[in-house]
N, C-alpha and C. Protein backbone atom coordinates (compact mmCIF):
# COMPACT_ATOMS: atom_id res chain seq x y z
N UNK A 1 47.78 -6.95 -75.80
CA UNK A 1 47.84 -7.43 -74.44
C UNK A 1 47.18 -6.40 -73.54
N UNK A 2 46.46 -6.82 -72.63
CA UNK A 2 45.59 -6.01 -71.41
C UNK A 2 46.79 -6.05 -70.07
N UNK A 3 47.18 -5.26 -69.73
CA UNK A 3 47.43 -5.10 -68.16
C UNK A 3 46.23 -4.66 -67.22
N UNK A 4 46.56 -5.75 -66.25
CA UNK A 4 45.27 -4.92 -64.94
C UNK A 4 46.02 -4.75 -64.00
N UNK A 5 45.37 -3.91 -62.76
CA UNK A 5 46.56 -3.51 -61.76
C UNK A 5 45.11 -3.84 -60.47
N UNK A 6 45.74 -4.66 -59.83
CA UNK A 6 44.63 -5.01 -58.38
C UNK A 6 45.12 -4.69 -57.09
N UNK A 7 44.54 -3.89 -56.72
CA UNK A 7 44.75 -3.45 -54.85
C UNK A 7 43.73 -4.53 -53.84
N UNK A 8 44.74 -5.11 -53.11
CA UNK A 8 43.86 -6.22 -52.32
C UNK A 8 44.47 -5.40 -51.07
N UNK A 9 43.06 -5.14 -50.25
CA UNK A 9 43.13 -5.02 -48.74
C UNK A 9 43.05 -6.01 -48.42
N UNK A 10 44.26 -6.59 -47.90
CA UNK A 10 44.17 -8.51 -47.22
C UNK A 10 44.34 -7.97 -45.57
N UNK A 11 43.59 -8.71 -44.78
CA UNK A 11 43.59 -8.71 -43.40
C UNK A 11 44.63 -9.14 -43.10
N UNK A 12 45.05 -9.02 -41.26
CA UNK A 12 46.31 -9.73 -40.99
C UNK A 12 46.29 -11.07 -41.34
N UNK A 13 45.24 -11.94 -41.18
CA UNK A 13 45.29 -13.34 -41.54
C UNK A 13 45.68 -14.09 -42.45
N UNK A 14 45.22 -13.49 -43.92
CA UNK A 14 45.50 -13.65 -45.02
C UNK A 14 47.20 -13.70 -45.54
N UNK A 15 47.08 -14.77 -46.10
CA UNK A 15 48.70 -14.85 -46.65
C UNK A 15 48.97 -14.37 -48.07
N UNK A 16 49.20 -13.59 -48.40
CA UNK A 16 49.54 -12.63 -49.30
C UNK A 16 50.42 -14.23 -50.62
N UNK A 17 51.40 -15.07 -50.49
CA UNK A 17 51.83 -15.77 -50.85
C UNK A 17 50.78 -17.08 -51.63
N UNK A 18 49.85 -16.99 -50.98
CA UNK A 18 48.52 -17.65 -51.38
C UNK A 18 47.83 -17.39 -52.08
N UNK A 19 47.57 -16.13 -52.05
CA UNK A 19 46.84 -14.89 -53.21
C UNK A 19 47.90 -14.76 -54.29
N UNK A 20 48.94 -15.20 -54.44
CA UNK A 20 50.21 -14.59 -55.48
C UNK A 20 49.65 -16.14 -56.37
N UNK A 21 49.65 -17.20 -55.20
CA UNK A 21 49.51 -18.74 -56.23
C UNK A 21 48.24 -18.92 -56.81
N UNK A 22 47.10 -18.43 -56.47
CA UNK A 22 46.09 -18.24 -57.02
C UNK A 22 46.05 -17.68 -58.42
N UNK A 23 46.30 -16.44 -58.54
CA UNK A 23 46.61 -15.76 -59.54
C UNK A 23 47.39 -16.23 -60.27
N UNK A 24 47.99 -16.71 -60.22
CA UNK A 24 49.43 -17.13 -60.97
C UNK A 24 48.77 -18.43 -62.27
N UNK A 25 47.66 -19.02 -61.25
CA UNK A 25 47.32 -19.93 -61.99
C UNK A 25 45.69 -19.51 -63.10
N UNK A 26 45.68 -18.69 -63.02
CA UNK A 26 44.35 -17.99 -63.59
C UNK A 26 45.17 -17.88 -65.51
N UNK A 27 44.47 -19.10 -66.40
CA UNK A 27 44.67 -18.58 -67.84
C UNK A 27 45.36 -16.98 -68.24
N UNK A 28 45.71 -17.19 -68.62
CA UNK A 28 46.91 -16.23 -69.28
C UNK A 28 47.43 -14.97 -68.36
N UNK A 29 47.53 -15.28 -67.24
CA UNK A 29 48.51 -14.36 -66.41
C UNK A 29 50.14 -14.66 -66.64
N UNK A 30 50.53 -14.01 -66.89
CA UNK A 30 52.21 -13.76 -67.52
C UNK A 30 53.07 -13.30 -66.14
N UNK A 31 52.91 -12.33 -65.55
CA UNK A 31 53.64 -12.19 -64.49
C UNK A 31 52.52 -11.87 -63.08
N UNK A 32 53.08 -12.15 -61.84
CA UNK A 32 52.28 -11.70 -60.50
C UNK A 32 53.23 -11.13 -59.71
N UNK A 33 53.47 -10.07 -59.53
CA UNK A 33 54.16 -9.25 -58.52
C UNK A 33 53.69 -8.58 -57.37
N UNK A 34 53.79 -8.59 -56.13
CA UNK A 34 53.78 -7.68 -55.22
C UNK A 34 54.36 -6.84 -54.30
N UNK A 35 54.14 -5.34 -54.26
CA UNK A 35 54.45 -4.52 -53.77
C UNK A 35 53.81 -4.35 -52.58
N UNK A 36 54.62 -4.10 -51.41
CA UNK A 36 53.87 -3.26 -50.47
C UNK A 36 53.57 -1.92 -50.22
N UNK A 37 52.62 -1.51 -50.05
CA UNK A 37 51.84 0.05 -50.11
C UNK A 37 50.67 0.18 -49.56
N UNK A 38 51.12 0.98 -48.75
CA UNK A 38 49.60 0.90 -47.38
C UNK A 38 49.35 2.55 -48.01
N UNK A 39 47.95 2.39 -48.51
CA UNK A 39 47.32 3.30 -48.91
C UNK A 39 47.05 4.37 -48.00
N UNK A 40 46.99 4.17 -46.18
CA UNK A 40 47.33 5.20 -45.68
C UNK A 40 48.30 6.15 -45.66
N UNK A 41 49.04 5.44 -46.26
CA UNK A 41 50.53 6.25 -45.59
C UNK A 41 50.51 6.81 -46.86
N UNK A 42 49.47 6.94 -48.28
CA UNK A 42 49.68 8.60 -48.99
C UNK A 42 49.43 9.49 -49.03
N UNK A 43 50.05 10.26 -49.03
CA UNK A 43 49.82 11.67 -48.67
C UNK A 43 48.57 12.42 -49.40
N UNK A 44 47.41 12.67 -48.78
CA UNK A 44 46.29 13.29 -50.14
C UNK A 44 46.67 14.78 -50.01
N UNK A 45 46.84 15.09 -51.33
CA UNK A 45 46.84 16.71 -51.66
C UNK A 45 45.72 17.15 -51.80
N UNK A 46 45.41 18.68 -51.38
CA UNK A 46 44.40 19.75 -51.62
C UNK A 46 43.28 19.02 -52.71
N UNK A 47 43.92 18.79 -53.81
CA UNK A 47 43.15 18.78 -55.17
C UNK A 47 42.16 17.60 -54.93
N UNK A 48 42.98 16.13 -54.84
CA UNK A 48 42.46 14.89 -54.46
C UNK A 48 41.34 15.37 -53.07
N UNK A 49 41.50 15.89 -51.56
CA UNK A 49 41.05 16.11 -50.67
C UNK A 49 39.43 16.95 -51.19
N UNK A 50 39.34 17.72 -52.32
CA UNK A 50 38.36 18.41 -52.88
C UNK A 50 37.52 17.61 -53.89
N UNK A 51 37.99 16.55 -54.57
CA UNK A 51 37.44 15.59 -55.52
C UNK A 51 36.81 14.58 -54.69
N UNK A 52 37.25 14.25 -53.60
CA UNK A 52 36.79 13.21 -52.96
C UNK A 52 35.35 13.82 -52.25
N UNK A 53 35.82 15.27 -52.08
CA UNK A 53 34.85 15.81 -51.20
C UNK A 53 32.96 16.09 -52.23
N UNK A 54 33.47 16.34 -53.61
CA UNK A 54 32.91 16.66 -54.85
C UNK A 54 31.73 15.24 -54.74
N UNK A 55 33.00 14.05 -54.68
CA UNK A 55 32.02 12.88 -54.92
C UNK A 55 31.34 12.69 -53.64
N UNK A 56 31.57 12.82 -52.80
CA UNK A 56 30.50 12.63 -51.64
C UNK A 56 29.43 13.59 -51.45
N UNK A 57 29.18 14.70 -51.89
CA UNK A 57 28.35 15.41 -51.63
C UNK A 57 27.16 14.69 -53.13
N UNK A 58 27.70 14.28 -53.62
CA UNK A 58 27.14 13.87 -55.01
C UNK A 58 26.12 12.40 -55.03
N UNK A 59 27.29 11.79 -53.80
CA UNK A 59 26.40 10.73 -53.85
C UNK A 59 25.18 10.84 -52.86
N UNK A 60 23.76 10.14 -53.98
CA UNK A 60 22.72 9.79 -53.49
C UNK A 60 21.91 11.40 -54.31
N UNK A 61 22.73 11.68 -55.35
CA UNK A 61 21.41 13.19 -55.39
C UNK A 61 21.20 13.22 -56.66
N UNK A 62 20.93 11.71 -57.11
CA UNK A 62 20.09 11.85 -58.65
C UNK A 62 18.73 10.86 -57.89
N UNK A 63 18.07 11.36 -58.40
CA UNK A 63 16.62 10.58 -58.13
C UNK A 63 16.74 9.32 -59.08
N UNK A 64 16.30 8.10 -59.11
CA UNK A 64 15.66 7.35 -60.22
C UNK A 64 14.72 7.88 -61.23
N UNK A 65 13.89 8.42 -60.76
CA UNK A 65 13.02 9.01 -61.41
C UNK A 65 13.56 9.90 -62.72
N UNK A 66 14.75 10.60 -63.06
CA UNK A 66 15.24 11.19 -63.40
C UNK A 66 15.81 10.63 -64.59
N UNK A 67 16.62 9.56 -64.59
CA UNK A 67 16.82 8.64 -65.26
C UNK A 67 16.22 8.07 -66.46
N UNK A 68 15.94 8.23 -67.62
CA UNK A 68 15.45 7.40 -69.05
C UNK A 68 15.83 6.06 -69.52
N UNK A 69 14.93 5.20 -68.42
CA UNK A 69 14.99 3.85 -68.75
C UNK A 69 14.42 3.69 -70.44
N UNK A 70 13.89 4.30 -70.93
CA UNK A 70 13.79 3.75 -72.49
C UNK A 70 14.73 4.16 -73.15
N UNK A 71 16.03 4.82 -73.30
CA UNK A 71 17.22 5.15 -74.07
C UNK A 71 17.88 3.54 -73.75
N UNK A 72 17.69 3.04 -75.34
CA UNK A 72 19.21 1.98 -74.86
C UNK A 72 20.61 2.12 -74.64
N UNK A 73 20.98 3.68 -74.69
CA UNK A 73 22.84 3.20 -74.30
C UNK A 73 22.37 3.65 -72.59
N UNK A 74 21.27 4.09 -71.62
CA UNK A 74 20.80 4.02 -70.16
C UNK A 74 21.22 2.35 -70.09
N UNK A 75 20.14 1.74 -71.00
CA UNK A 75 19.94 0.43 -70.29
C UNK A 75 21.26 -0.35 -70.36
N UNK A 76 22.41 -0.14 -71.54
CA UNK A 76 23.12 -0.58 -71.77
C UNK A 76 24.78 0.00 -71.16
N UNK A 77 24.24 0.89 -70.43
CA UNK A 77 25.66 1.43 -68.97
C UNK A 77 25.01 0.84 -68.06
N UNK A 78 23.80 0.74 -67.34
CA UNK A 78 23.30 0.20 -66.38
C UNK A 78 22.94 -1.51 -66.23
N UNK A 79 23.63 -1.97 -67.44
CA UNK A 79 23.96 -3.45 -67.41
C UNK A 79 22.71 -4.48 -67.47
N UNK A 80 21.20 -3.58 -68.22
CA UNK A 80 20.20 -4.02 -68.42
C UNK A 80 19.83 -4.81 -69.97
N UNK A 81 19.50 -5.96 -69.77
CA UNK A 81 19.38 -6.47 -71.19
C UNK A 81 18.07 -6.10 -72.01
């Protein structure tokens, strides 16, 4: 059996109860539960605050060019047939 775990940012509009019946009816979902947890309100520690910081300086600083489009496990992470 696979568990998945989904974070939906639903707007005020959205009925959360609607999104539960949706799911519910999707082939082989077994249970739908929801919790409330406003992702603001966690607390980021030092460590997390430095990883986040790691990936932003990161993004955008590989060239394409750089990259070996003729290796197939490239083409085959990058979802190329």
């Amino acid at each position: 059996m696979t568990q998945m775990t989904i974070t939906l940012d639903l707007e005020d509009y959205v009925k959360p109860s609607e999104i539960k019946k949706l799911l519910k009816n999707i082939k082989g979902v077994i249970k739908v539960s929801n919790r409330n947890h406003s992702p603001s309100s966690r607390k980021q520690n030092a460590e997390d605050k430095e990883w986040l910081s790691m990936v932003d300086r990161l993004q955008n600083s590989v060239s394409p060019s750089d990259i070996d489009w003729g290796d197939e496990r490239t083409r085959y992470i990058m979802g190329e047939r």
